[in-house]
Protein backbone atom coordinates (compact mmCIF):
# COMPACT_ATOMS: atom_id res chain seq x y z
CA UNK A 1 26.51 -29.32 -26.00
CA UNK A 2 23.66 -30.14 -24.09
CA UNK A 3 22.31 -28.12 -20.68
CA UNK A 4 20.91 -29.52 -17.91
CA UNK A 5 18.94 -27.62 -15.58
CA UNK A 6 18.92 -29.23 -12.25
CA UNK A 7 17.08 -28.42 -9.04
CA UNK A 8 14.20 -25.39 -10.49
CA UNK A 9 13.44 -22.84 -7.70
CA UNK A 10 9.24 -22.20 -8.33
CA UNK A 11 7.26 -19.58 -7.49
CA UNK A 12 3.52 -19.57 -8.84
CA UNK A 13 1.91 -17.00 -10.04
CA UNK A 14 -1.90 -15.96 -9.88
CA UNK A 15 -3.27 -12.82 -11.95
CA UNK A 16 -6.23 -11.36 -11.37
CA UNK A 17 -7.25 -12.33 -7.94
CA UNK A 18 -10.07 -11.31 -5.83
CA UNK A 19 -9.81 -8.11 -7.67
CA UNK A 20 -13.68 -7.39 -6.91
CA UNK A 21 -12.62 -7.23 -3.20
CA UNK A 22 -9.46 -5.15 -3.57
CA UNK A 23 -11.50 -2.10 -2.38
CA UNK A 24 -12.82 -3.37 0.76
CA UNK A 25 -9.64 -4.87 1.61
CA UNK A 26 -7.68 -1.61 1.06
CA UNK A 27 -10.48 0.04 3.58
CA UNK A 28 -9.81 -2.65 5.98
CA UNK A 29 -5.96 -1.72 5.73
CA UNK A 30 -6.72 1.55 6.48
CA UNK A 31 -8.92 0.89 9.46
CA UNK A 32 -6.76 -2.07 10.51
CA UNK A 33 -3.60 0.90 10.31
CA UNK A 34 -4.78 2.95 12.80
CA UNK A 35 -4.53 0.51 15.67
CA UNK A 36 -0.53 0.31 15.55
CA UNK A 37 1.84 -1.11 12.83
CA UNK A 38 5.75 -1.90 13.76
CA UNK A 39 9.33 -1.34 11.79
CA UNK A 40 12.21 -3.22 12.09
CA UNK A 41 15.55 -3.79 11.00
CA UNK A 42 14.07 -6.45 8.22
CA UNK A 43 10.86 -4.75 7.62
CA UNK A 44 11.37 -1.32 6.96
CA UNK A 45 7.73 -0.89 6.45
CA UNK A 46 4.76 -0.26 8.34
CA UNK A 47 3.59 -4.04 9.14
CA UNK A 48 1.38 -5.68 10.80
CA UNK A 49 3.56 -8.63 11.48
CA UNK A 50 3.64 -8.23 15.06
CA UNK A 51 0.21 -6.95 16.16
CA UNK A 52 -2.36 -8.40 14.04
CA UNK A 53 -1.32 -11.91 12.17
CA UNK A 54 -5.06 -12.80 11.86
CA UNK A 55 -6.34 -11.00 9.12
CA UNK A 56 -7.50 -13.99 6.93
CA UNK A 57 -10.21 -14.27 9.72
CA UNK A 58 -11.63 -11.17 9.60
CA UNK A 59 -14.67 -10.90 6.79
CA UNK A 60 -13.25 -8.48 4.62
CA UNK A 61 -10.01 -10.95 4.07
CA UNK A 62 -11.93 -14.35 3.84
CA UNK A 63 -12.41 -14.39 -0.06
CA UNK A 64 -8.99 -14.14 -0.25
CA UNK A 65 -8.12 -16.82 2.39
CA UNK A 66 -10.20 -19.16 0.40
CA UNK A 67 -8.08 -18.13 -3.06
CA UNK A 68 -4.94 -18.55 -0.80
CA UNK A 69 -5.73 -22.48 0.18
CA UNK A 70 -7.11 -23.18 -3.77
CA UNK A 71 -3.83 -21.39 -5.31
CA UNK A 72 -1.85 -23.23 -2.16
CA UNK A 73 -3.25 -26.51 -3.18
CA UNK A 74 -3.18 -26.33 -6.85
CA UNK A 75 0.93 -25.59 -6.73
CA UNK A 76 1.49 -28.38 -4.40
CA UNK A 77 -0.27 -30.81 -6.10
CA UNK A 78 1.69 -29.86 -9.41
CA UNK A 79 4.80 -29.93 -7.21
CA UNK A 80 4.27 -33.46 -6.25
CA UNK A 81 2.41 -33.76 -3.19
CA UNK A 82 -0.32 -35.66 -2.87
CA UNK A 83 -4.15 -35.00 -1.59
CA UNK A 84 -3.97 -36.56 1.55
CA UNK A 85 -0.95 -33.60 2.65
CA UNK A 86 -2.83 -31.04 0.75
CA UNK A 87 -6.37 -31.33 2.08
CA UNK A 88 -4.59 -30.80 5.48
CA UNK A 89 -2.93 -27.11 4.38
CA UNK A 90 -3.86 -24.44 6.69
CA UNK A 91 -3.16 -20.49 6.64
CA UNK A 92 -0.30 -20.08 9.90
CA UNK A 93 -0.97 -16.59 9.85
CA UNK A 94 -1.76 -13.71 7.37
CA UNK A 95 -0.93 -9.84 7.45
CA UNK A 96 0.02 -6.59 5.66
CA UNK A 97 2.81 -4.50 4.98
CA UNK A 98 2.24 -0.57 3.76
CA UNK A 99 5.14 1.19 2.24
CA UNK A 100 6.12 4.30 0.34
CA UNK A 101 9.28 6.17 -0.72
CA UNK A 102 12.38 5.10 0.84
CA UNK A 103 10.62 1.49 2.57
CA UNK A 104 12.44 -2.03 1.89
CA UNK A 105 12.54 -5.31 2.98
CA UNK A 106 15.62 -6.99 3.32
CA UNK A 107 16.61 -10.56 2.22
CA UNK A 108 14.79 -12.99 4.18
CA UNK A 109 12.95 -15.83 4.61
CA UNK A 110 9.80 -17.57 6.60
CA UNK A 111 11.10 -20.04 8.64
CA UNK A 112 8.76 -22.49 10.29
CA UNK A 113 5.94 -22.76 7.48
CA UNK A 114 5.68 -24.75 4.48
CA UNK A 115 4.91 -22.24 1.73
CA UNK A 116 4.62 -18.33 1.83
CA UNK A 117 3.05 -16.01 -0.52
CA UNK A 118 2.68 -12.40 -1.38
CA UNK A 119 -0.46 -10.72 -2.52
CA UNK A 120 -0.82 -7.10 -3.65
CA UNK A 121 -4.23 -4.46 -3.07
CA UNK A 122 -2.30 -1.44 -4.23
CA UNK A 123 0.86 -0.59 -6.28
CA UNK A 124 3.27 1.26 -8.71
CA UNK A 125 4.03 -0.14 -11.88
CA UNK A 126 7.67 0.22 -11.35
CA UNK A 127 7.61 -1.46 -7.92
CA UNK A 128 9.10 -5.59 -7.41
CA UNK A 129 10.00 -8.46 -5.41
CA UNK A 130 13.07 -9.77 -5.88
CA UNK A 131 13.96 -13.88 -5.37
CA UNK A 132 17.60 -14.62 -4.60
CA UNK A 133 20.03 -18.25 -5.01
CA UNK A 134 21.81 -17.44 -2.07
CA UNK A 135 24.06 -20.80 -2.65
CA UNK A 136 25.97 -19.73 -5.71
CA UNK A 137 29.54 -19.75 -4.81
CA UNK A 138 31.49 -18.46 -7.96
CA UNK A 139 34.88 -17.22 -7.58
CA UNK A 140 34.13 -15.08 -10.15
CA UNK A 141 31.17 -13.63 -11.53
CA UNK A 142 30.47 -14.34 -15.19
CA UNK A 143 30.72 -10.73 -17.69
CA UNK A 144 27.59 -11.34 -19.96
CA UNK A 145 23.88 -11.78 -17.26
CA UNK A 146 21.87 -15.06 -18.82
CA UNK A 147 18.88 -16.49 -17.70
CA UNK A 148 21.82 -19.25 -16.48
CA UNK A 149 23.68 -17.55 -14.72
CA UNK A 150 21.50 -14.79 -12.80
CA UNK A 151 20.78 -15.37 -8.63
CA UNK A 152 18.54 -12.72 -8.65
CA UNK A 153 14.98 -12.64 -10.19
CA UNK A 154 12.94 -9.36 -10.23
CA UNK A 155 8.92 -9.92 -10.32
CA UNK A 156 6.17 -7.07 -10.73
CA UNK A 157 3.56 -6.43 -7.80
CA UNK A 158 0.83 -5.62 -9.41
CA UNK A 159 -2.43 -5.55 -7.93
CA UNK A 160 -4.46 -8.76 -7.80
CA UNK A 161 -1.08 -10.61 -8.37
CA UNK A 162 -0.59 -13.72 -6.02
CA UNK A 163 3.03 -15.29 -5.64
CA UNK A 164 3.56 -18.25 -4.03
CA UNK A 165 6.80 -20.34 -2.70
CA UNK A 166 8.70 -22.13 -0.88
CA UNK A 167 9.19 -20.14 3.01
CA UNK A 168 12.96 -20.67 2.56
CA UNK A 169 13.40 -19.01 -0.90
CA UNK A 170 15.24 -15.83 -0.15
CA UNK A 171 13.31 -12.80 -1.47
CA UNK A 172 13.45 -8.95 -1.01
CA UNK A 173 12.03 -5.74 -1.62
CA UNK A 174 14.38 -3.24 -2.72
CA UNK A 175 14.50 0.77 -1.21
CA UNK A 176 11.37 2.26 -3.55
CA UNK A 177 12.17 5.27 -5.28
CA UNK A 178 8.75 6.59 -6.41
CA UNK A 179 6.45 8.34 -3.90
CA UNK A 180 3.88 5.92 -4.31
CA UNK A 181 2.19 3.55 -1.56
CA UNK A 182 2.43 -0.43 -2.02
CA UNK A 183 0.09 -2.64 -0.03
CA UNK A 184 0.99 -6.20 0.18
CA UNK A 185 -0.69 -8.88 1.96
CA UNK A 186 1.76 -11.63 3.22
CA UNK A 187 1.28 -15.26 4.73
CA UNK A 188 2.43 -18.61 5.73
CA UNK A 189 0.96 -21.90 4.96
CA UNK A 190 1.41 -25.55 6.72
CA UNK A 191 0.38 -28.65 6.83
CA UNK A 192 -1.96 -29.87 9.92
CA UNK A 193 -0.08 -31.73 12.33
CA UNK A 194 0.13 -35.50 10.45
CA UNK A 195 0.31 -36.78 14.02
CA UNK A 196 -3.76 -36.10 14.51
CA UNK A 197 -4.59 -37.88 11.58
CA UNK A 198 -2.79 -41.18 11.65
């Protein structure tokens, strides 16, 4: 018998990132915390999603823009794009989410952008992100998990860790159980409008 896999989902993955500036970007978190951070019923965590999407223009978070359009650019070019798309990526918008014991994030996904990533200053060892097929469709579920069969896909956050994927792969983070904070800096990536350039 012979088993095709069709149709991969990717996400990239980038150790060791900027991990000379993790310090000053954890200060800036702090700082950056104290003007207001907002909760809702998808982000159960103290985000800056609503009030400050800017970060990756503030000096403390432009190393890591910079890492963010070379990692962004490397993935698509090994997905298939070519230059003249991936000179043109930009950063949409870029900011953090702090959580401890009893914070989630429920299944979603970034509509609207091209690719989306995760990044992560500060973590526990026990703590993931979880990537979902949300189109299975089995009447019933198979007795014995395999790598072919599985439609969910744990990954660790550790610090200096950079994921990147496609904005309409479902992921999650699931309620932590360990008193211990996580600091995660999300964004969205497009392409320029193709319009301009033509």
């Amino acid at each position: 018998m012979k088993l095709n896999k069709l149709f991969p989902k990717i996400v990239a993955e980038f150790d060791d990132v900027c991990v000379d500036n993790i310090p000053s970007m954890i200060s800036e978190v702090e700082e950056l915390s104290s003007y207001g951070t907002v909760r809702n019923s998808t982000l159960n965590v103290e985000s800056s999603h609503r009030s400050i999407q800017t970060i990756h223009r503030l000096p403390s978070f432009k190393p890591l823009a910079k890492q963010v359009l070379s990692n962004a650019t490397k993935f698509l070019y090994e997905y298939g794009y070519d230059e003249f798309l991936t000179d043109n990526l930009y950063i949409t918008n870029m900011w953090f989410n702090v959580s401890g014991k009893g914070d989630y994030l429920f299944p979603h996904t970034h509509p609207g952008s091209l690719i989306s990533g995760a990044y992560y200053l500060d973590s526990d060892e026990s703590h993931n992100i979880y990537f979902y097929d949300m189109h299975r469709n089995l009447c019933e579920q198979p007795s014995v998990p395999t790598e072919l069969n599985t439609d969910t896909y744990p990954m660790p956050c550790t610090p200096g860790t950079m994921y990147l994927f496609h904005s309409d792969f479902v992921h999650s983070v699931p309620k932590q159980e360990v008193d211990a904070r996580k600091i995660v800096i999300s964004f969205n990536l497009s392409f320029e409008n193709l319009k301009s350039l033509r």
